[in-house]
C-alpha atoms as a PDB file:
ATOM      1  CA  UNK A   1     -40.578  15.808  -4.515  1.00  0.00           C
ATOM      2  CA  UNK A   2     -37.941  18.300  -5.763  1.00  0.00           C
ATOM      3  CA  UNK A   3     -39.046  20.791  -7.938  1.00  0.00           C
ATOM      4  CA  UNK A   4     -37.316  20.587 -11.773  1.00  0.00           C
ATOM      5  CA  UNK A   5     -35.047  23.568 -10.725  1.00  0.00           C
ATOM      6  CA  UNK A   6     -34.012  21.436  -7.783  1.00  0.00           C
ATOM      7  CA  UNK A   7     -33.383  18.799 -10.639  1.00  0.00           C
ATOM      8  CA  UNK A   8     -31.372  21.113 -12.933  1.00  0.00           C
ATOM      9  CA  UNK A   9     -28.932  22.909 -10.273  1.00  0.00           C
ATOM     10  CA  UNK A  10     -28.597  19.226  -8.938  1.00  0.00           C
ATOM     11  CA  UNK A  11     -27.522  17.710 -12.027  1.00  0.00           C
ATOM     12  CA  UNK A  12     -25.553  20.407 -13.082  1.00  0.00           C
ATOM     13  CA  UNK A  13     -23.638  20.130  -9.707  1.00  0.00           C
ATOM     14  CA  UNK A  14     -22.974  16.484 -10.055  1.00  0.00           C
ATOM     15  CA  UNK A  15     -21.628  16.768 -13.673  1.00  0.00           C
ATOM     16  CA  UNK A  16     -19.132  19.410 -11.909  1.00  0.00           C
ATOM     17  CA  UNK A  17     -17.981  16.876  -9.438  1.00  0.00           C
ATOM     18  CA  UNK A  18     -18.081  14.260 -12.042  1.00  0.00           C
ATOM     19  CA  UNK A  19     -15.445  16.688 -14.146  1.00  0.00           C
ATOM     20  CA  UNK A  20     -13.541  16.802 -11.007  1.00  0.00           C
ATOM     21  CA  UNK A  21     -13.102  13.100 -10.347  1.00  0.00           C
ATOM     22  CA  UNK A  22     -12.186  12.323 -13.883  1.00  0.00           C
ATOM     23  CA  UNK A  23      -9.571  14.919 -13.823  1.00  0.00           C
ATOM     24  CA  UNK A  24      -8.350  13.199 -10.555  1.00  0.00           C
ATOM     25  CA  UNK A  25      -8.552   9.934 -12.041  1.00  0.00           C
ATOM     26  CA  UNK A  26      -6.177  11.060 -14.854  1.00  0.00           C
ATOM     27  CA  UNK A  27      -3.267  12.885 -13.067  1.00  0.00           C
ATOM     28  CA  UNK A  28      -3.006   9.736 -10.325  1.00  0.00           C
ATOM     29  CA  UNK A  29      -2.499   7.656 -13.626  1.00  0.00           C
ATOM     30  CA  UNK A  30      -0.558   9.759 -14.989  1.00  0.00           C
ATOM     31  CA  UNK A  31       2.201   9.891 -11.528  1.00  0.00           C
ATOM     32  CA  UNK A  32       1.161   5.648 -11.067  1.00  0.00           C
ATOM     33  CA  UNK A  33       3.156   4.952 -13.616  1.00  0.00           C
ATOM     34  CA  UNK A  34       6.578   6.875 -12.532  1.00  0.00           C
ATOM     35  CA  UNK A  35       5.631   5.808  -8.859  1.00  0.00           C
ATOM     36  CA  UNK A  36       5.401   2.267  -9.439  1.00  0.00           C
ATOM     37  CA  UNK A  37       8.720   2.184 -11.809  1.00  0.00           C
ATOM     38  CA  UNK A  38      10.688   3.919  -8.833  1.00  0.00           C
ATOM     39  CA  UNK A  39       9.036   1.328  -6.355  1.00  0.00           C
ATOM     40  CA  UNK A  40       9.904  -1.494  -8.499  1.00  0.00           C
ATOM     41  CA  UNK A  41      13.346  -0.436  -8.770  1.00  0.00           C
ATOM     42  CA  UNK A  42      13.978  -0.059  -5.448  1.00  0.00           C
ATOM     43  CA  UNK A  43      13.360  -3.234  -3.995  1.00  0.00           C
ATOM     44  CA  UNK A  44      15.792  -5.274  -5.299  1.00  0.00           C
ATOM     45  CA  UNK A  45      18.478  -2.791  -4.163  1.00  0.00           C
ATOM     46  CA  UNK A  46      16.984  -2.693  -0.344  1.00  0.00           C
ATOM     47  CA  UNK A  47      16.371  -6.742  -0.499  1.00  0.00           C
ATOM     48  CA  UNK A  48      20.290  -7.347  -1.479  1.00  0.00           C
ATOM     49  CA  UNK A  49      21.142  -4.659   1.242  1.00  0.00           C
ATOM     50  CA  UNK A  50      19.473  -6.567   3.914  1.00  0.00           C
ATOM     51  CA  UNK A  51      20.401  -9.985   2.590  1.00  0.00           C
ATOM     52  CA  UNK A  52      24.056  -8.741   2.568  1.00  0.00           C
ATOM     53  CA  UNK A  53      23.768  -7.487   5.788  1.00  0.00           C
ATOM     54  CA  UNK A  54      22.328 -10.166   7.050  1.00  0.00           C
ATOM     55  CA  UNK A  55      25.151 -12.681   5.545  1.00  0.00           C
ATOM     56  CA  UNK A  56      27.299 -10.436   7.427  1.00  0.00           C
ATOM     57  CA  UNK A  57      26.009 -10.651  10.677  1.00  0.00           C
ATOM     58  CA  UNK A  58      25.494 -14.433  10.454  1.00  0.00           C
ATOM     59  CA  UNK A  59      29.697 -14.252   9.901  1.00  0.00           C
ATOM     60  CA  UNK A  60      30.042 -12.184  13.135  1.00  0.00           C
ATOM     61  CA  UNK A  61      31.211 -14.958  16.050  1.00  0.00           C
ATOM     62  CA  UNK A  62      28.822 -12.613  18.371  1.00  0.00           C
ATOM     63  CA  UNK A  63      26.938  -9.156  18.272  1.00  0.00           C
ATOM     64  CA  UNK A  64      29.350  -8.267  20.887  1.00  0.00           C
ATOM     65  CA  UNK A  65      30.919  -5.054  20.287  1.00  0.00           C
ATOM     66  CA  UNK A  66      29.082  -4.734  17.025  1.00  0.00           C
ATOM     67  CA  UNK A  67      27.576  -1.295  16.125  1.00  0.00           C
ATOM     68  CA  UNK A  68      24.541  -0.096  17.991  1.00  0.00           C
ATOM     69  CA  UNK A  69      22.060   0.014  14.735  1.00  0.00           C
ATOM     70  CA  UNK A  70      23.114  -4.160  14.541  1.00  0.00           C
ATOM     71  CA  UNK A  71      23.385  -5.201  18.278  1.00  0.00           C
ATOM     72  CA  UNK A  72      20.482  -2.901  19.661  1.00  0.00           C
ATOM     73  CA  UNK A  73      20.354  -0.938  22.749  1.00  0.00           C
ATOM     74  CA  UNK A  74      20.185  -3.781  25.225  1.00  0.00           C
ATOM     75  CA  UNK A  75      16.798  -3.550  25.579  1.00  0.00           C
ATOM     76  CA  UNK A  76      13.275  -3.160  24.261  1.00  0.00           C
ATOM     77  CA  UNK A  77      11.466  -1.068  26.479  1.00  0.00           C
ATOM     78  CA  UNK A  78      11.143   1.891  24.099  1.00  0.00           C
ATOM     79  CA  UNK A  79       9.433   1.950  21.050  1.00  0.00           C
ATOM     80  CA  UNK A  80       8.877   4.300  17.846  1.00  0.00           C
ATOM     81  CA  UNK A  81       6.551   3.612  15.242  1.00  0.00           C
ATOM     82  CA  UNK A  82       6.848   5.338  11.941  1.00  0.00           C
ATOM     83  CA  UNK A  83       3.296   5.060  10.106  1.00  0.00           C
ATOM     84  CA  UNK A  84       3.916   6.392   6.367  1.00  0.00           C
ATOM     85  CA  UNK A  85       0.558   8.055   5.314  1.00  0.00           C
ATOM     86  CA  UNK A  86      -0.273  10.591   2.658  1.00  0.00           C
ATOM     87  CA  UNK A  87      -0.748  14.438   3.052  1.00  0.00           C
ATOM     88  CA  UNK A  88      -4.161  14.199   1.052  1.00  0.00           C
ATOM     89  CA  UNK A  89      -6.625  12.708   1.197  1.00  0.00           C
ATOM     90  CA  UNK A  90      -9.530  11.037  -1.372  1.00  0.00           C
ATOM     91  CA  UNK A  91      -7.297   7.598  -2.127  1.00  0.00           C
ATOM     92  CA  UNK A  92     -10.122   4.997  -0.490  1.00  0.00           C
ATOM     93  CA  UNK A  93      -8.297   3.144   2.336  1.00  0.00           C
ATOM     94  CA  UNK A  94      -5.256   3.477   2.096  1.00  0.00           C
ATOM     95  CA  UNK A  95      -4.761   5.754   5.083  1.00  0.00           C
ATOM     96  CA  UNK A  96      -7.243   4.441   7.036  1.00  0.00           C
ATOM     97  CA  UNK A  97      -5.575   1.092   6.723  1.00  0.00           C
ATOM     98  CA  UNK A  98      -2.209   1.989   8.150  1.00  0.00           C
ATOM     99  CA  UNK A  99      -3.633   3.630  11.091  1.00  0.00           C
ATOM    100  CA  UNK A 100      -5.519   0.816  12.187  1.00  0.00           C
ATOM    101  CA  UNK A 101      -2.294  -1.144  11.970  1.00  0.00           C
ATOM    102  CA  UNK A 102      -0.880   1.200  13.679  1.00  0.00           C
ATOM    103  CA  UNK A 103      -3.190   1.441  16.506  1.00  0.00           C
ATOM    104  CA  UNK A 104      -3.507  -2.224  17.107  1.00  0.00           C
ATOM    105  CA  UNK A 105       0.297  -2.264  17.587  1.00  0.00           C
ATOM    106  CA  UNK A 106       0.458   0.378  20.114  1.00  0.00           C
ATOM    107  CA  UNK A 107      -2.442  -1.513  21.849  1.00  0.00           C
ATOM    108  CA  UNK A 108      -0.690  -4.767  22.119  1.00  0.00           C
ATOM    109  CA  UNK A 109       2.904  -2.626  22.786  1.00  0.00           C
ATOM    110  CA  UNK A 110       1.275  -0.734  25.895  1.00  0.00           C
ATOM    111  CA  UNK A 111      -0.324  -3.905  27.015  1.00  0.00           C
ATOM    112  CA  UNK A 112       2.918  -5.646  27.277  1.00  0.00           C
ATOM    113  CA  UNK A 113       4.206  -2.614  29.516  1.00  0.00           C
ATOM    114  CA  UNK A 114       6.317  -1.033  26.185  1.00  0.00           C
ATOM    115  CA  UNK A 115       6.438   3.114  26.026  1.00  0.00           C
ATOM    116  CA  UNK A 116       5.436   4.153  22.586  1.00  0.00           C
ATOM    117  CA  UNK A 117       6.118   6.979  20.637  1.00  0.00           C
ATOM    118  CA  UNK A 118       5.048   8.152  16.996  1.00  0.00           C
ATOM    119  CA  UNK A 119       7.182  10.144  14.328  1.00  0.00           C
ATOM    120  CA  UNK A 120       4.123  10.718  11.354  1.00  0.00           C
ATOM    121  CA  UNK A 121       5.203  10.868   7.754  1.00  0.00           C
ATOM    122  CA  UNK A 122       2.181  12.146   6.688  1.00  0.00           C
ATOM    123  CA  UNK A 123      -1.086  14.813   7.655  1.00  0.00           C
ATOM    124  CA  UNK A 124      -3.462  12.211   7.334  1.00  0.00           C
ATOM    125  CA  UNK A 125      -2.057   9.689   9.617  1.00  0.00           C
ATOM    126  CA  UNK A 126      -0.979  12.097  12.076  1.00  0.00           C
ATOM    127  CA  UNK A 127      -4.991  13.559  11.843  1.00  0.00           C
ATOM    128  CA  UNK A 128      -6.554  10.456  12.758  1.00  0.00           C
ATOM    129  CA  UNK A 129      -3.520   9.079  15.287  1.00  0.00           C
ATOM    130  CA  UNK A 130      -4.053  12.437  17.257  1.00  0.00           C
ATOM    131  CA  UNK A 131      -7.535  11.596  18.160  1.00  0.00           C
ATOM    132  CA  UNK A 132      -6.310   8.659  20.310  1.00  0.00           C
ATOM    133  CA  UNK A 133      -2.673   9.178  20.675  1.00  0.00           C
ATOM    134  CA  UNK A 134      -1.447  13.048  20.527  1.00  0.00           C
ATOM    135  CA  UNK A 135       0.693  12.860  23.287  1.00  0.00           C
ATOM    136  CA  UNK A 136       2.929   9.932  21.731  1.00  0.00           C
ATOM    137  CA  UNK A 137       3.292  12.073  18.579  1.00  0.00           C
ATOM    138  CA  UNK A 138       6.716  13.586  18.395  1.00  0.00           C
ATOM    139  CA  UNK A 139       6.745  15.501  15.526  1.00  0.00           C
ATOM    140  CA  UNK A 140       4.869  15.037  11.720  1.00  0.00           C
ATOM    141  CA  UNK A 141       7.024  15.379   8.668  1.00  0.00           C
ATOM    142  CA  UNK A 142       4.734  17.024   6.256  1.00  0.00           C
ATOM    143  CA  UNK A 143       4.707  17.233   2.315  1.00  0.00           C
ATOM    144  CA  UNK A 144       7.839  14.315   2.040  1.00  0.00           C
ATOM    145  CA  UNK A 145       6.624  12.875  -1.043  1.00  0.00           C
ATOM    146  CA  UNK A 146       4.855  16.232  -2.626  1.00  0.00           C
ATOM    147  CA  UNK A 147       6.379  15.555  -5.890  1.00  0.00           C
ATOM    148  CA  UNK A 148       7.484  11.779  -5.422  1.00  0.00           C
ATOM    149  CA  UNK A 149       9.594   9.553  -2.674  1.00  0.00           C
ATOM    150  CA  UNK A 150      13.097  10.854  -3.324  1.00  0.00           C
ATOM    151  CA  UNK A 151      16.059   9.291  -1.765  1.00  0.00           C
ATOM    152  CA  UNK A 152      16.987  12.828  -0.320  1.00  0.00           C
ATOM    153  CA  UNK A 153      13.977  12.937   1.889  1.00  0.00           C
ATOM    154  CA  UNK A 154      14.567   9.297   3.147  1.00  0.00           C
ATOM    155  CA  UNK A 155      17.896  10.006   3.730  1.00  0.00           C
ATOM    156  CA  UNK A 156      16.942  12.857   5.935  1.00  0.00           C
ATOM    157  CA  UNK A 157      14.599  10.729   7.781  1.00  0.00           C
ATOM    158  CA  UNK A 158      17.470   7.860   8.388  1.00  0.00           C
ATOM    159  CA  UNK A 159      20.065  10.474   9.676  1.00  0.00           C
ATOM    160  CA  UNK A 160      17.112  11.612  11.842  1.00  0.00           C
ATOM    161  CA  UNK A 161      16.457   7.835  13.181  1.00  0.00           C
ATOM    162  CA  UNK A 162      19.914   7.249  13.932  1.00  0.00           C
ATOM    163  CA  UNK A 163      20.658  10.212  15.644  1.00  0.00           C
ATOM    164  CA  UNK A 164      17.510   9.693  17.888  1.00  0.00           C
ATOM    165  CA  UNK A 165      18.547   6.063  18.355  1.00  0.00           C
ATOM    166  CA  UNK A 166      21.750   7.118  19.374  1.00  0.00           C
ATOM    167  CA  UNK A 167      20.559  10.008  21.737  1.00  0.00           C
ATOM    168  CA  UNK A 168      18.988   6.648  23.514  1.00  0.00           C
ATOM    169  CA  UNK A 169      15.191   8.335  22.239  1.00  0.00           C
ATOM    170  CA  UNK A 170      13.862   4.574  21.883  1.00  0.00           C
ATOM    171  CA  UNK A 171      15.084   0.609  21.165  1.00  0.00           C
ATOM    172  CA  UNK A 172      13.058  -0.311  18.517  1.00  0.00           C
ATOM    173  CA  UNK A 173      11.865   1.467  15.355  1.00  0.00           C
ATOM    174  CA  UNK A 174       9.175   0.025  13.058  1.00  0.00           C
ATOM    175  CA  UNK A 175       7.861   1.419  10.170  1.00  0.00           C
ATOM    176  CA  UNK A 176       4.303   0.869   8.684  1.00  0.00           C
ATOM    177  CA  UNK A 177       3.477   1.863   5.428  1.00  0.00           C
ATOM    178  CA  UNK A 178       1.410   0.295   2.210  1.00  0.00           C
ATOM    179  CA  UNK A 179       3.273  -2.036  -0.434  1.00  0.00           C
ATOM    180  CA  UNK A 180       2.045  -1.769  -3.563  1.00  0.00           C
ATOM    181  CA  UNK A 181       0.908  -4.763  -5.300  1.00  0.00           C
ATOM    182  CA  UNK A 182      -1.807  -3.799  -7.651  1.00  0.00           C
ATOM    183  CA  UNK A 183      -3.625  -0.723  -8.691  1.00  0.00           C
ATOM    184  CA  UNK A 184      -6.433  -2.752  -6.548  1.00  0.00           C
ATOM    185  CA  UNK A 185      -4.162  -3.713  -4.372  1.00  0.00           C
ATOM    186  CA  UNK A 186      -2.397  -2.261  -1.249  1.00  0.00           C
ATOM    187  CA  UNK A 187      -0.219  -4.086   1.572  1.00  0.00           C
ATOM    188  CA  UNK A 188      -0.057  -3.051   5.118  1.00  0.00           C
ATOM    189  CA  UNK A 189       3.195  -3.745   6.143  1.00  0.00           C
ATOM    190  CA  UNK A 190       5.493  -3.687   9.601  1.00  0.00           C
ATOM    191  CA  UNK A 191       9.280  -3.246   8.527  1.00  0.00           C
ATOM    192  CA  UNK A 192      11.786  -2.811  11.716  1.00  0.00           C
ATOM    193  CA  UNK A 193      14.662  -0.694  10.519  1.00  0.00           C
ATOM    194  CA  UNK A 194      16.674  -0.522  13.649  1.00  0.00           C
ATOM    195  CA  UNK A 195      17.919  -2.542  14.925  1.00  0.00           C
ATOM    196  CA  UNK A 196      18.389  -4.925  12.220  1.00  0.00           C
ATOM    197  CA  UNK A 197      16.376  -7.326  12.413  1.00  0.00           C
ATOM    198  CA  UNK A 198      17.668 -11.036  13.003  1.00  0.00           C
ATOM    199  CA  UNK A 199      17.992 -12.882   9.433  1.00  0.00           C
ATOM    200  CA  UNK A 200      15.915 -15.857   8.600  1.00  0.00           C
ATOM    201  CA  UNK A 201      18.237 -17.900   7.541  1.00  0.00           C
ATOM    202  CA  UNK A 202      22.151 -18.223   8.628  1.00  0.00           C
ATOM    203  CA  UNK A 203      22.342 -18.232   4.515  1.00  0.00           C
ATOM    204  CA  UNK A 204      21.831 -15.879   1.444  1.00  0.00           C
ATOM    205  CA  UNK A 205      19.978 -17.106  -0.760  1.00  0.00           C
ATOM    206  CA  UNK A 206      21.566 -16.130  -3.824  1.00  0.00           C
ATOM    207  CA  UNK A 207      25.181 -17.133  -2.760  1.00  0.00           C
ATOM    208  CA  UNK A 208      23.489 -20.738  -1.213  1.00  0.00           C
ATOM    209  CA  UNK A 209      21.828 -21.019  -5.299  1.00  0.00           C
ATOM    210  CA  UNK A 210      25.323 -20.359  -6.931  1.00  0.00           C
ATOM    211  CA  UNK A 211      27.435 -22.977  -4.594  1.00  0.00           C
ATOM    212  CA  UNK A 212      25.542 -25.764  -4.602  1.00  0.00           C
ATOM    213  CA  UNK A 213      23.617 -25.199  -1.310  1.00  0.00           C
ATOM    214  CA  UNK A 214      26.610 -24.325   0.920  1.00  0.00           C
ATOM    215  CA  UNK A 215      27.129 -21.328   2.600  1.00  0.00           C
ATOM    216  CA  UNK A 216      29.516 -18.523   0.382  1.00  0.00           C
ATOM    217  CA  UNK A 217      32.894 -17.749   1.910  1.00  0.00           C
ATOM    218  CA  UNK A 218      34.251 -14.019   1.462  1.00  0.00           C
ATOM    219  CA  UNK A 219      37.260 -12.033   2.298  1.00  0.00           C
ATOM    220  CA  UNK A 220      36.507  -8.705   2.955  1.00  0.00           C
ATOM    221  CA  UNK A 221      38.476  -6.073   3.226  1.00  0.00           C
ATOM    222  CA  UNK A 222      38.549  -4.066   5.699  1.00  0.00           C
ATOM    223  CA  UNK A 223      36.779  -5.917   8.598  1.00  0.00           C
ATOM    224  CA  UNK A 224      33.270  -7.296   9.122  1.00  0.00           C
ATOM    225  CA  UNK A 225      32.783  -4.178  12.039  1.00  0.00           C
ATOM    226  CA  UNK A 226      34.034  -1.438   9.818  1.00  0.00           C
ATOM    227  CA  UNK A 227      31.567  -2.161   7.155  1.00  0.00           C
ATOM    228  CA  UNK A 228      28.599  -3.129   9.548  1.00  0.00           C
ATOM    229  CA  UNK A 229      29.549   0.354  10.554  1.00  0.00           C
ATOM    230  CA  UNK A 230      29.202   2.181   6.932  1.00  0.00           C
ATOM    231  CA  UNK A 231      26.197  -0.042   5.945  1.00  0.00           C
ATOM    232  CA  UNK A 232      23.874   0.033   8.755  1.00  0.00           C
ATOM    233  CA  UNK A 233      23.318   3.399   8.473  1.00  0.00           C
ATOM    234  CA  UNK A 234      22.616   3.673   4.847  1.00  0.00           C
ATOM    235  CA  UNK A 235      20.510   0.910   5.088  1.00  0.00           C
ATOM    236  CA  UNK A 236      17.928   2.921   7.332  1.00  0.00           C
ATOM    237  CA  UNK A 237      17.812   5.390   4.512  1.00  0.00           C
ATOM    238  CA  UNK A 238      17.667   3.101   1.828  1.00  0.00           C
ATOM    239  CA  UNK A 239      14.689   0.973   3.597  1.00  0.00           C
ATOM    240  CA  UNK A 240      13.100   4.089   4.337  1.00  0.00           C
ATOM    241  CA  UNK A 241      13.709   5.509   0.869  1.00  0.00           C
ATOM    242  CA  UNK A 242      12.017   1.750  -0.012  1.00  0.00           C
ATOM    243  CA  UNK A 243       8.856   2.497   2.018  1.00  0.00           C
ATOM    244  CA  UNK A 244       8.018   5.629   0.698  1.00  0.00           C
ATOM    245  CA  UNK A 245       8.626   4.866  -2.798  1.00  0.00           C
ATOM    246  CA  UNK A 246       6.086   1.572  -1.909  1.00  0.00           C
ATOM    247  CA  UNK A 247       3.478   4.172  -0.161  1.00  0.00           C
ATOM    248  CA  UNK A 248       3.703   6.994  -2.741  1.00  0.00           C
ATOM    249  CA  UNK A 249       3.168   4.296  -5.304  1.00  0.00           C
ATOM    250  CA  UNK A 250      -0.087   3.185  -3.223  1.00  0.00           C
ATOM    251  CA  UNK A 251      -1.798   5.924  -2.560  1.00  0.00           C
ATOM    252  CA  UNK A 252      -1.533   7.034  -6.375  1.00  0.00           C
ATOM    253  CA  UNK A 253      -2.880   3.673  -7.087  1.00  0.00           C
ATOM    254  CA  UNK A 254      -5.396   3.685  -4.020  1.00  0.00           C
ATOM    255  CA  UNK A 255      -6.604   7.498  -5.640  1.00  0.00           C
ATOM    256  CA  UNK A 256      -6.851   6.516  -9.033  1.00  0.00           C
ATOM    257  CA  UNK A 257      -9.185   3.777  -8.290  1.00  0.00           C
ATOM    258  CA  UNK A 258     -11.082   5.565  -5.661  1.00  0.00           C
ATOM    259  CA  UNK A 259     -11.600   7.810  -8.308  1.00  0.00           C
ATOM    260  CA  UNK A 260     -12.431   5.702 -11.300  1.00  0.00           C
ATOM    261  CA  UNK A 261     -15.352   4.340  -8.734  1.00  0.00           C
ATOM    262  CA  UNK A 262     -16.440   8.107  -7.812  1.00  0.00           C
ATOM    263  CA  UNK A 263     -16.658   9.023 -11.681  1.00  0.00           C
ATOM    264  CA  UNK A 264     -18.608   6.147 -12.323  1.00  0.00           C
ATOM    265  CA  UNK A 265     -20.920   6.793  -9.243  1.00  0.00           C
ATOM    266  CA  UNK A 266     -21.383  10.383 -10.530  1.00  0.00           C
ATOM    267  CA  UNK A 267     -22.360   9.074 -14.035  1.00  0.00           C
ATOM    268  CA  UNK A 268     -24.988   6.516 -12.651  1.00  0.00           C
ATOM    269  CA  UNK A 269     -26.141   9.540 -10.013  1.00  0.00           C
ATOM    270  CA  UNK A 270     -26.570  11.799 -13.011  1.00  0.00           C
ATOM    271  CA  UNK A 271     -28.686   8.951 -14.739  1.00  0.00           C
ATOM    272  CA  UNK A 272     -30.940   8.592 -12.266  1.00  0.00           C
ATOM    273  CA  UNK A 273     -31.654  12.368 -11.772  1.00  0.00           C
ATOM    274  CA  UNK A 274     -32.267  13.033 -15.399  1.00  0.00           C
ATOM    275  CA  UNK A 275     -34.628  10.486 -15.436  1.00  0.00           C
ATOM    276  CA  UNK A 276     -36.398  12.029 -12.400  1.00  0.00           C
ATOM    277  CA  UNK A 277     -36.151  15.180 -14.177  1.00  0.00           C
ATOM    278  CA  UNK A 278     -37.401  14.079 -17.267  1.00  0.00           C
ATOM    279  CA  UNK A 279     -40.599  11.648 -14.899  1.00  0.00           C
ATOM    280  CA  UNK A 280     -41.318  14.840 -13.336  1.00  0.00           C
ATOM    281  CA  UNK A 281     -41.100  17.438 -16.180  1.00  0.00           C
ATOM    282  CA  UNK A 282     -43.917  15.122 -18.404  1.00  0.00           C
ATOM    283  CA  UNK A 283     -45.899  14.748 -15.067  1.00  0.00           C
ATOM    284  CA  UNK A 284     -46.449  18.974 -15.163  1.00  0.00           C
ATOM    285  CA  UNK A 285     -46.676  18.942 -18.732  1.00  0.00           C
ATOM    286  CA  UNK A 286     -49.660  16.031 -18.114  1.00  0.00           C
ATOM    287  CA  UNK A 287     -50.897  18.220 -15.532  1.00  0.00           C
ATOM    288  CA  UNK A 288     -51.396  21.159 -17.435  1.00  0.00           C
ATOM    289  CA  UNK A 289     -52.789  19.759 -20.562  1.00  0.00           C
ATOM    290  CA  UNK A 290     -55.301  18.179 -18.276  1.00  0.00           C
ATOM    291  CA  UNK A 291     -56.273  21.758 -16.949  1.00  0.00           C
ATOM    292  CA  UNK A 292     -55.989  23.044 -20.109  1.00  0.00           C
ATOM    293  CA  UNK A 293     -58.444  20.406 -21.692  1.00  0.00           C
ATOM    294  CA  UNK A 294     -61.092  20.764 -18.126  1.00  0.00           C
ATOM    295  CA  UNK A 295     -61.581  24.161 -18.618  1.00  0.00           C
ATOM    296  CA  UNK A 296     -61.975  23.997 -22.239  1.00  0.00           C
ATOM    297  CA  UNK A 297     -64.846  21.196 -21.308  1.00  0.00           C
ATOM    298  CA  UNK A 298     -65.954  23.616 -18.433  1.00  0.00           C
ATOM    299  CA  UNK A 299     -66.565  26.566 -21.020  1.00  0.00           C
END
């Protein structure tokens, strides 16, 4: 049994790291609520982006000739996954989470005779990936969302997607990262950014709603190509703007209830030891006024 110094540095160390945790708790609340306002507000931008896109690719009479970032590279031998992590930890799972997505697609890519390759967004991810994968990782983009997801930074990492795409680098890009849904409450999800994906339906949604059903007729000006070729690109960046707004927005979420659940371990810890403390403090007390009254007797 610990002695009651043992006790008091022990306790006093606890109430240190329970400081600590409740500090933590407070600044991820604090950037929760501007990270989930700029996640909020961009997905209805990126979700009309793709729709739009998507209406005009259904209006295309074939992919023929259409840009690269629409049509593809022919193939889809090549792949590059993009796993959107954070560059701390202490936010529960919400690492961990992506890179077992992660890993379970590059398991069923190289089974299916696919070359992989990673681009990190993130130390964490790019920690753990290493351990399995470091010589698929290309290069790790560190400190992206320091002080939030900004468009800038996305917009950096579309150009840089693009330009690899069009350097022939890979076929496919897909992008993992968490979509936030709660402050309990984190989404692994598997967005392909280029090419674009194939729509769901031959239909937008919106456009179906406001014409009775039927498909919307436009005339656009200039062509179908010339603004596949504008858009395409911008809506890399703006999906990838999209997934690091959704994963900045997690992990503050993911840290400030990680937290919350540390400060409340550290206050039932610290319970427990005083009581130990104050169980073993009375038994020494006990045991002295028991020597105290035997030799009295003895004399």
């Amino acid at each position: 049994m610990p002695n009651l110094k043992d006790l008091r540095i022990r306790i006093a160390t606890v109430k240190s790291t329970q400081k600590i945790t409740s500090a933590m708790k407070m600044v991820a609340a604090s950037k929760l609520r501007r990270a989930q306002a700029a996640a909020e507000a961009a997905r209805p931008y990126a979700d009309r982006m793709e729709r739009m896109l998507g209406a005009l690719t259904a209006s295309l009479p074939t992919v023929e000739g259409a840009p690269a970032l629409l049509a593809g590279s022919g193939g889809d031998r090549s792949h590059l996954i993009v796993p959107i992590t954070a560059d701390r930890g202490l936010c529960g799972g919400s690492n961990s989470s992506i890179v077992r997505a992660v890993r379970r697609h590059v398991i069923a890519l190289q089974e299916s005779g696919k070359s992989v390759s990673l681009l990190c967004v993130g130390r964490k991810g790019r920690d753990a990936l290493k351990r399995d994968y470091e010589s698929l990782i290309l290069d790790t983009l560190e400190d992206v969302t320091k002080t939030g997801a900004g468009f800038e930074a996305a917009h950096d990492i579309g150009r840089r997607l693009c330009a690899m795409f069009e350097a022939g680098e890979f076929d496919v890009c897909t992008v993992f990262f968490n979509t936030f849904k709660s402050v309990i409450s984190q989404a692994v999800t598997a967005r392909q950014v280029i090419p674009l994906p194939a729509p769901e339906g031959a239909d937008d949604a919106d456009d179906a709603a406001g014409n009775g059903g039927s498909k919307a007729l436009y005339i656009l000006e200039p062509s179908e190509e010339e603004i596949l070729e504008a858009l395409l690109p911008r809506n890399v960046s703006v999906q990838m703007f999209r997934a690091l707004a959704e994963s900045y927005a997690s992990e503050q979420g993911a840290r400030m209830t990680a937290m919350d659940n540390a400060t409340r371990n550290a206050g039932e810890m610290i319970d427990d030891l005083t009581l130990t403390y104050n169980r073993t403090r009375q038994a020494a007390i006990t045991k002295e006024l028991i020597e105290i009254i035997s030799g009295a007797e003895a004399v």
